[in-house]
PDB file of N, CA and C in Angstrom:
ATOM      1  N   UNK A   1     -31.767 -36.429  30.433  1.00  0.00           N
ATOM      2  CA  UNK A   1     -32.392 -35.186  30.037  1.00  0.00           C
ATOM      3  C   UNK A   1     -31.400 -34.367  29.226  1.00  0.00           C
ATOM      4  N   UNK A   2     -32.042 -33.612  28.376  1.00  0.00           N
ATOM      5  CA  UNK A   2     -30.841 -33.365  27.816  1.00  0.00           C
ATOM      6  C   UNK A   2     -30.823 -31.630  27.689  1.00  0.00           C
ATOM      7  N   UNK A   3     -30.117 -31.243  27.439  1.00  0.00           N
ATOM      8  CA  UNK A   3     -30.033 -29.526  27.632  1.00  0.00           C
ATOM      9  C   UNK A   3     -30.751 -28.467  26.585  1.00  0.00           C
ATOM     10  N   UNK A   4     -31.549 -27.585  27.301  1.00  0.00           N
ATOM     11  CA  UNK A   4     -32.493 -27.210  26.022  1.00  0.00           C
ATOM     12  C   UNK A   4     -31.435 -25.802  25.050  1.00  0.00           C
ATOM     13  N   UNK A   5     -32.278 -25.714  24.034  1.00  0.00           N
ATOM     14  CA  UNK A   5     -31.339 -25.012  23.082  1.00  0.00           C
ATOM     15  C   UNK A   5     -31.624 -23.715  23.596  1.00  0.00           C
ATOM     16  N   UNK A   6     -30.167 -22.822  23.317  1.00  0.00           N
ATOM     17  CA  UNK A   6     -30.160 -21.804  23.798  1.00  0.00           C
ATOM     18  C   UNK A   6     -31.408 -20.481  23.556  1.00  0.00           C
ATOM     19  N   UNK A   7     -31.766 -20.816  22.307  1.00  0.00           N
ATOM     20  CA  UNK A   7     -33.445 -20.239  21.584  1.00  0.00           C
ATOM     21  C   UNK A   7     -33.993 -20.254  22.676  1.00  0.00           C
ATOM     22  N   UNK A   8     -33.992 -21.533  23.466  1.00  0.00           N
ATOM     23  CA  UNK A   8     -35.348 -21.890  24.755  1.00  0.00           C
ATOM     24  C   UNK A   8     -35.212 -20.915  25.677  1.00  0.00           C
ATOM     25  N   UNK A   9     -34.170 -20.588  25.818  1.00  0.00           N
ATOM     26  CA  UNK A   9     -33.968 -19.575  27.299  1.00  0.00           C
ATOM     27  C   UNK A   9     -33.736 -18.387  27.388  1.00  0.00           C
ATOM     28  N   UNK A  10     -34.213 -17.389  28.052  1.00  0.00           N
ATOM     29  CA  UNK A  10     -34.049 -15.900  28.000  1.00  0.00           C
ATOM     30  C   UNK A  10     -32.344 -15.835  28.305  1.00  0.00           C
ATOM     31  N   UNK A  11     -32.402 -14.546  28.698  1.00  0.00           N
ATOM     32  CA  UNK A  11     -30.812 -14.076  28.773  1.00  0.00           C
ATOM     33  C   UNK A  11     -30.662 -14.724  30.211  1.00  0.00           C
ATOM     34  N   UNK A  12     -31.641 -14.191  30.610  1.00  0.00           N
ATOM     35  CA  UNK A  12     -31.361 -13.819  32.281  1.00  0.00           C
ATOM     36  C   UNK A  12     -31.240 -15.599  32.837  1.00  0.00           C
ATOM     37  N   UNK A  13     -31.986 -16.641  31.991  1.00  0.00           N
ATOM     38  CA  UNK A  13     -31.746 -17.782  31.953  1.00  0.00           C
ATOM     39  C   UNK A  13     -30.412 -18.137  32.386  1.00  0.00           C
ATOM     40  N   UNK A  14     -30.215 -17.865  31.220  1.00  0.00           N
ATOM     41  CA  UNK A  14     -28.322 -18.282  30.276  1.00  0.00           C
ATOM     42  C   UNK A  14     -27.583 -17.485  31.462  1.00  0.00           C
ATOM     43  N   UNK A  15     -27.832 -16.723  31.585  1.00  0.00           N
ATOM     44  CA  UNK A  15     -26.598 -15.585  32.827  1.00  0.00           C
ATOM     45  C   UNK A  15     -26.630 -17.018  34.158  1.00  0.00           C
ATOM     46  N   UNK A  16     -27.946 -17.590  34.236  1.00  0.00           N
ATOM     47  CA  UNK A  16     -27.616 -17.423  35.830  1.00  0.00           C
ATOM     48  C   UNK A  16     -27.358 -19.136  35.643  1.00  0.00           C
ATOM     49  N   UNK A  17     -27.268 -19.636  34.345  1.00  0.00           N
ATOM     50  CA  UNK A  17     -26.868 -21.506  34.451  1.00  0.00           C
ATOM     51  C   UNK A  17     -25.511 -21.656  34.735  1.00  0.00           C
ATOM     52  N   UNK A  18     -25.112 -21.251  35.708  1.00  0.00           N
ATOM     53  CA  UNK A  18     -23.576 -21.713  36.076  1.00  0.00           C
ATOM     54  C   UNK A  18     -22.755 -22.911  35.768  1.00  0.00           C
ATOM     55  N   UNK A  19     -23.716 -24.140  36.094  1.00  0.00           N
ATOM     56  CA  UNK A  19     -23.223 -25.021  35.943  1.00  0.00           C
ATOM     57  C   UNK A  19     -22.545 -25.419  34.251  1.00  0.00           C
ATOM     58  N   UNK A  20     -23.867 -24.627  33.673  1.00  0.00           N
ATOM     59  CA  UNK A  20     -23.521 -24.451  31.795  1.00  0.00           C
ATOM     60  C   UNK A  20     -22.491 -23.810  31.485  1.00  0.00           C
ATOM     61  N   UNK A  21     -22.133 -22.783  31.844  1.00  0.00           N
ATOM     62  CA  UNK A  21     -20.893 -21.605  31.485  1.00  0.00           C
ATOM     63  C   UNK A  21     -19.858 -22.223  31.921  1.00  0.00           C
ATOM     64  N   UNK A  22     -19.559 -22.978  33.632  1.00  0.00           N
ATOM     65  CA  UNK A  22     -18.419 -23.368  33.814  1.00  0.00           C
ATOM     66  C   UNK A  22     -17.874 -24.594  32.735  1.00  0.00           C
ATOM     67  N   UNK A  23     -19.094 -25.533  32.439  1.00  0.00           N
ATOM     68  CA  UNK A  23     -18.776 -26.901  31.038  1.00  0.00           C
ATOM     69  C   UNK A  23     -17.864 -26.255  30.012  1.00  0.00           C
ATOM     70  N   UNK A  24     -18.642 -24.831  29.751  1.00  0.00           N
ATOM     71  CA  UNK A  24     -18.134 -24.032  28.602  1.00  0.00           C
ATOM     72  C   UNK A  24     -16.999 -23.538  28.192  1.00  0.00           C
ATOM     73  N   UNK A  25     -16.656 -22.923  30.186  1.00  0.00           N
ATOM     74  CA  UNK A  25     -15.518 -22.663  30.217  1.00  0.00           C
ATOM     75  C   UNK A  25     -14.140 -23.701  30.121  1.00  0.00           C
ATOM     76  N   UNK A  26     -14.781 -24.622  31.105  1.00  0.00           N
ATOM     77  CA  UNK A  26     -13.420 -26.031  30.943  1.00  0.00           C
ATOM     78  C   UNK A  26     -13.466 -26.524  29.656  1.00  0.00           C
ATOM     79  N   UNK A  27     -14.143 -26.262  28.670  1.00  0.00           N
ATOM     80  CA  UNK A  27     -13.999 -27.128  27.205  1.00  0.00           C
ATOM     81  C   UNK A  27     -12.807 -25.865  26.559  1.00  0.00           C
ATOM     82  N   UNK A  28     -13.640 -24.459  26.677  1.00  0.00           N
ATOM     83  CA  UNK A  28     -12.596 -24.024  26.097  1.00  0.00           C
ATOM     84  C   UNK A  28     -11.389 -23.905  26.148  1.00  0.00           C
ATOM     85  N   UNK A  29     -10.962 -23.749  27.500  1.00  0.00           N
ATOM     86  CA  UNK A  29      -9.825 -23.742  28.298  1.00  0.00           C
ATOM     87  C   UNK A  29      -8.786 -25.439  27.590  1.00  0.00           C
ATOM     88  N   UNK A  30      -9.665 -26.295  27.898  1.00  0.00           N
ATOM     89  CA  UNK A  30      -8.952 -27.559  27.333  1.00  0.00           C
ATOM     90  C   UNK A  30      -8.538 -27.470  25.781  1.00  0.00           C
ATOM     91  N   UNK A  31      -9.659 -26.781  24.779  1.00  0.00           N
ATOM     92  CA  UNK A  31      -8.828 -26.215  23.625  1.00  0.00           C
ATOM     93  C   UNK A  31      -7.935 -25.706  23.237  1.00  0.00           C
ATOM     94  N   UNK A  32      -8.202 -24.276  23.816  1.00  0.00           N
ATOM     95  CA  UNK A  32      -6.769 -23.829  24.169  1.00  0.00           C
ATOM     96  C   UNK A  32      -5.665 -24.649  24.146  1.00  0.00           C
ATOM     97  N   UNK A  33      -5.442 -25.195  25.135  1.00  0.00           N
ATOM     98  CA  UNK A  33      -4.080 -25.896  25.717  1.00  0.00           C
ATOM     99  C   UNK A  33      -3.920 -26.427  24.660  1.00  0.00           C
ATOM    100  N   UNK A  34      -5.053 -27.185  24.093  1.00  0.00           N
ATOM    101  CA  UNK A  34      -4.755 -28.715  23.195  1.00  0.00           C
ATOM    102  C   UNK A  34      -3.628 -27.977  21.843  1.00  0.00           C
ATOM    103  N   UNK A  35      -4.604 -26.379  21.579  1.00  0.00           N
ATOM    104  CA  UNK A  35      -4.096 -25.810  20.132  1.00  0.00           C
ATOM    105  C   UNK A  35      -2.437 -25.539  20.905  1.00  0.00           C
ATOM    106  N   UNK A  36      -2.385 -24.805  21.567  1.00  0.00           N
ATOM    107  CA  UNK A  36      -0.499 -24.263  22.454  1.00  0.00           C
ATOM    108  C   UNK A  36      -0.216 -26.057  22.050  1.00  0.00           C
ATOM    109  N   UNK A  37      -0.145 -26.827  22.140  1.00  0.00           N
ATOM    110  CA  UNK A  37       0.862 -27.836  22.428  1.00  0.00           C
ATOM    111  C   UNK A  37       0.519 -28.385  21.092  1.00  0.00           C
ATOM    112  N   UNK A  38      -0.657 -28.666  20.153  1.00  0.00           N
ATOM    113  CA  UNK A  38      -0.354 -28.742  18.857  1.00  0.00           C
ATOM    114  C   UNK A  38       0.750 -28.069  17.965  1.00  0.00           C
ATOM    115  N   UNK A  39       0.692 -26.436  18.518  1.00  0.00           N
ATOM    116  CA  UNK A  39       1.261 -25.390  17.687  1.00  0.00           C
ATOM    117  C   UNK A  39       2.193 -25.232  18.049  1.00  0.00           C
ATOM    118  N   UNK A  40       3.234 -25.848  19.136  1.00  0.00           N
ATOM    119  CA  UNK A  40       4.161 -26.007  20.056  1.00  0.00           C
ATOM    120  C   UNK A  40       4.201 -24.492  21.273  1.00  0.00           C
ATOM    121  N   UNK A  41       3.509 -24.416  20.882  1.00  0.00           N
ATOM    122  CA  UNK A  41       3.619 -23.104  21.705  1.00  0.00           C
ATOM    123  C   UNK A  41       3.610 -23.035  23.521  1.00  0.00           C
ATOM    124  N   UNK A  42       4.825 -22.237  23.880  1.00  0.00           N
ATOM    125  CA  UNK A  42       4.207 -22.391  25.634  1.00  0.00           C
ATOM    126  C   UNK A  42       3.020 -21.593  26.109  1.00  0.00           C
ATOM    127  N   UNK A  43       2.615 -22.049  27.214  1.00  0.00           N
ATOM    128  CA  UNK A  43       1.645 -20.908  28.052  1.00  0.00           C
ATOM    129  C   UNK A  43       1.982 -20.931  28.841  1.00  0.00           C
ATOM    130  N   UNK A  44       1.778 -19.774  29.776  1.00  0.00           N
ATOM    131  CA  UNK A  44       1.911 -18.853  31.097  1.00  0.00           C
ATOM    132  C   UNK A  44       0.900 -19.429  32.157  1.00  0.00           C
ATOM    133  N   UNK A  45       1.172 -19.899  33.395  1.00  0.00           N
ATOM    134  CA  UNK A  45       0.204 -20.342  34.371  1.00  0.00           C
ATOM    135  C   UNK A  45       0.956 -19.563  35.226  1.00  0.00           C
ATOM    136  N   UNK A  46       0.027 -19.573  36.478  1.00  0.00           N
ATOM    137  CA  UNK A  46       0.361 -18.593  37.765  1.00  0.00           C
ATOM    138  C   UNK A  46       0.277 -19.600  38.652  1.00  0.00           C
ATOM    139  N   UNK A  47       1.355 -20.062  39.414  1.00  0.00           N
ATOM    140  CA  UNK A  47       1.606 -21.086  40.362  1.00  0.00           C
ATOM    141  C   UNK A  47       2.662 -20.425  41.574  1.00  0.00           C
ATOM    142  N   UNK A  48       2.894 -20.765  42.255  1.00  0.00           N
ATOM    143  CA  UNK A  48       3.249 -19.775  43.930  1.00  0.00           C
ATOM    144  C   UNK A  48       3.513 -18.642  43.732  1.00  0.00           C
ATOM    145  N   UNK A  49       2.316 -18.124  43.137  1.00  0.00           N
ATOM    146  CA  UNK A  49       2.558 -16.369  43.355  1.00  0.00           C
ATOM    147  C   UNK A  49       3.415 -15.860  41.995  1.00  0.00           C
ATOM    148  N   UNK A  50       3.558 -16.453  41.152  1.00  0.00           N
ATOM    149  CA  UNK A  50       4.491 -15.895  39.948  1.00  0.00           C
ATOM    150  C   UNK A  50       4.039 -16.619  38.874  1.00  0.00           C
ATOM    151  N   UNK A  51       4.693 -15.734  37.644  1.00  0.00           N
ATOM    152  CA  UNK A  51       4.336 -16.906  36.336  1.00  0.00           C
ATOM    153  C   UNK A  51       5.150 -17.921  36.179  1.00  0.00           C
ATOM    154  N   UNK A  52       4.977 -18.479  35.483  1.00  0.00           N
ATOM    155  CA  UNK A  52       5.647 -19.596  35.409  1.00  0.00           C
ATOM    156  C   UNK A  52       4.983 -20.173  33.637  1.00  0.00           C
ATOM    157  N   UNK A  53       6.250 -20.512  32.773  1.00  0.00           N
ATOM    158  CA  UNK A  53       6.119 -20.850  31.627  1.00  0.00           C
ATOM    159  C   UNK A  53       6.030 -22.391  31.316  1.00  0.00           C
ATOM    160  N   UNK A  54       4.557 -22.787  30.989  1.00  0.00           N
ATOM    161  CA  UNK A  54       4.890 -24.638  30.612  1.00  0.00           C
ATOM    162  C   UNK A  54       5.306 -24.783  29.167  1.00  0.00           C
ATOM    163  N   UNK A  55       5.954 -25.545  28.627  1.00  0.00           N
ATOM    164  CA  UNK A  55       6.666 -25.764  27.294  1.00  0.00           C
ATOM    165  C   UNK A  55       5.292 -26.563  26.848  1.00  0.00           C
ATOM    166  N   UNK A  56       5.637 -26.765  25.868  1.00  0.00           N
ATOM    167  CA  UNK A  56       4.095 -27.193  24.834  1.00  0.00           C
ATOM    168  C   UNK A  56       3.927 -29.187  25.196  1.00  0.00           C
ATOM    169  N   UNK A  57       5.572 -29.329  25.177  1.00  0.00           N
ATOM    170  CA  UNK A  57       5.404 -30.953  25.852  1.00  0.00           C
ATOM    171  C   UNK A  57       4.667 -31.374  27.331  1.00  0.00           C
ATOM    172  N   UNK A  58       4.713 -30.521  27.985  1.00  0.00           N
ATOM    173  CA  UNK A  58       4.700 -30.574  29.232  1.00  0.00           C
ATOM    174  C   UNK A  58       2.826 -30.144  29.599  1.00  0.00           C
ATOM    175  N   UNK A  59       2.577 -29.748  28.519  1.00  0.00           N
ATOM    176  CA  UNK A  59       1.067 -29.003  29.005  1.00  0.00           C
ATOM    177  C   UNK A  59       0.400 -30.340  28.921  1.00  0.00           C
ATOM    178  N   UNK A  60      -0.465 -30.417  30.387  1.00  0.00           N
ATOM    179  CA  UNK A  60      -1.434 -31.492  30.530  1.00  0.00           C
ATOM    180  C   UNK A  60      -2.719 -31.872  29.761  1.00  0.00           C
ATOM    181  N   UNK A  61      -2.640 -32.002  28.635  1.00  0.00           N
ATOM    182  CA  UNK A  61      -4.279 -32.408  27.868  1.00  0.00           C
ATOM    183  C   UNK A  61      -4.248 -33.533  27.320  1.00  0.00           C
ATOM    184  N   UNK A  62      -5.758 -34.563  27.603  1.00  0.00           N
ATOM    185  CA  UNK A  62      -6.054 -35.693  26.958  1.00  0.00           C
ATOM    186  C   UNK A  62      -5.306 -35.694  25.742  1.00  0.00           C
ATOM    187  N   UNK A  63      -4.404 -36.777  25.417  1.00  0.00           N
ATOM    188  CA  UNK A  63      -4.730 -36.962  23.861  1.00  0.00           C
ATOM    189  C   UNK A  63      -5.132 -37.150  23.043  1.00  0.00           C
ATOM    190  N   UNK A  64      -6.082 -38.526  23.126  1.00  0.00           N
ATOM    191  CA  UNK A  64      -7.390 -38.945  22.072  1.00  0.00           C
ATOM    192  C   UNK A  64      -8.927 -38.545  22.435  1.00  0.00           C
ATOM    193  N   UNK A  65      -8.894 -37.562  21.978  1.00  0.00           N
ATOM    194  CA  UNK A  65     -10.440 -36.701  22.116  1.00  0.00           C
ATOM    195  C   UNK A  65     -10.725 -36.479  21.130  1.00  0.00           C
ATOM    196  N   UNK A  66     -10.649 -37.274  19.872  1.00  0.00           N
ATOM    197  CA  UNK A  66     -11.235 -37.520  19.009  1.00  0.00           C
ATOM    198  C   UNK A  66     -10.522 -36.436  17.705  1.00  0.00           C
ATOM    199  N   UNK A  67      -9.529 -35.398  17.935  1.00  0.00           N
ATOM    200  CA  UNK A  67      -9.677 -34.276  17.398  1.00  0.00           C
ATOM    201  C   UNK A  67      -8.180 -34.847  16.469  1.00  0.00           C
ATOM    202  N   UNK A  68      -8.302 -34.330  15.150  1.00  0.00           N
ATOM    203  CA  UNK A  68      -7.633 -34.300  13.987  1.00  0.00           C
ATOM    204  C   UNK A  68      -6.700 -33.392  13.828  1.00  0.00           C
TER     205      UNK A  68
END
């Protein structure tokens, strides 16, 4: 089945598809990272209670996801 277009669904739809927003959220989130470690850049994660800086080598994302 496949997911109807956002046209199809009211707001109040779209607000309450959780399962849709969280997909949304982990794709973007995985972008993110992918662009920081393309661009060498570190990011900031919060791990025992403090920040903590990952270097751009070190950030965990697929490598072949198709992206150029």
């Amino acid at each position: 089945m496949t997911e109807p277009l956002d046209s199809d669904l009211t707001p109040a739809q779209r607000v309450d598809d959780i399962p849709r927003i969280l997909r949304a959220l982990r794709l973007a989130v995985q972008e993110a990272l992918w662009r920081h470690r393309l661009a060498g850049n570190p990011v900031a994660i919060w791990k025992d209670g403090r920040v903590k800086w990952v270097q751009p080598e070190d950030i965990p994302v697929p490598e072949d996801e198709g992206r150029a």
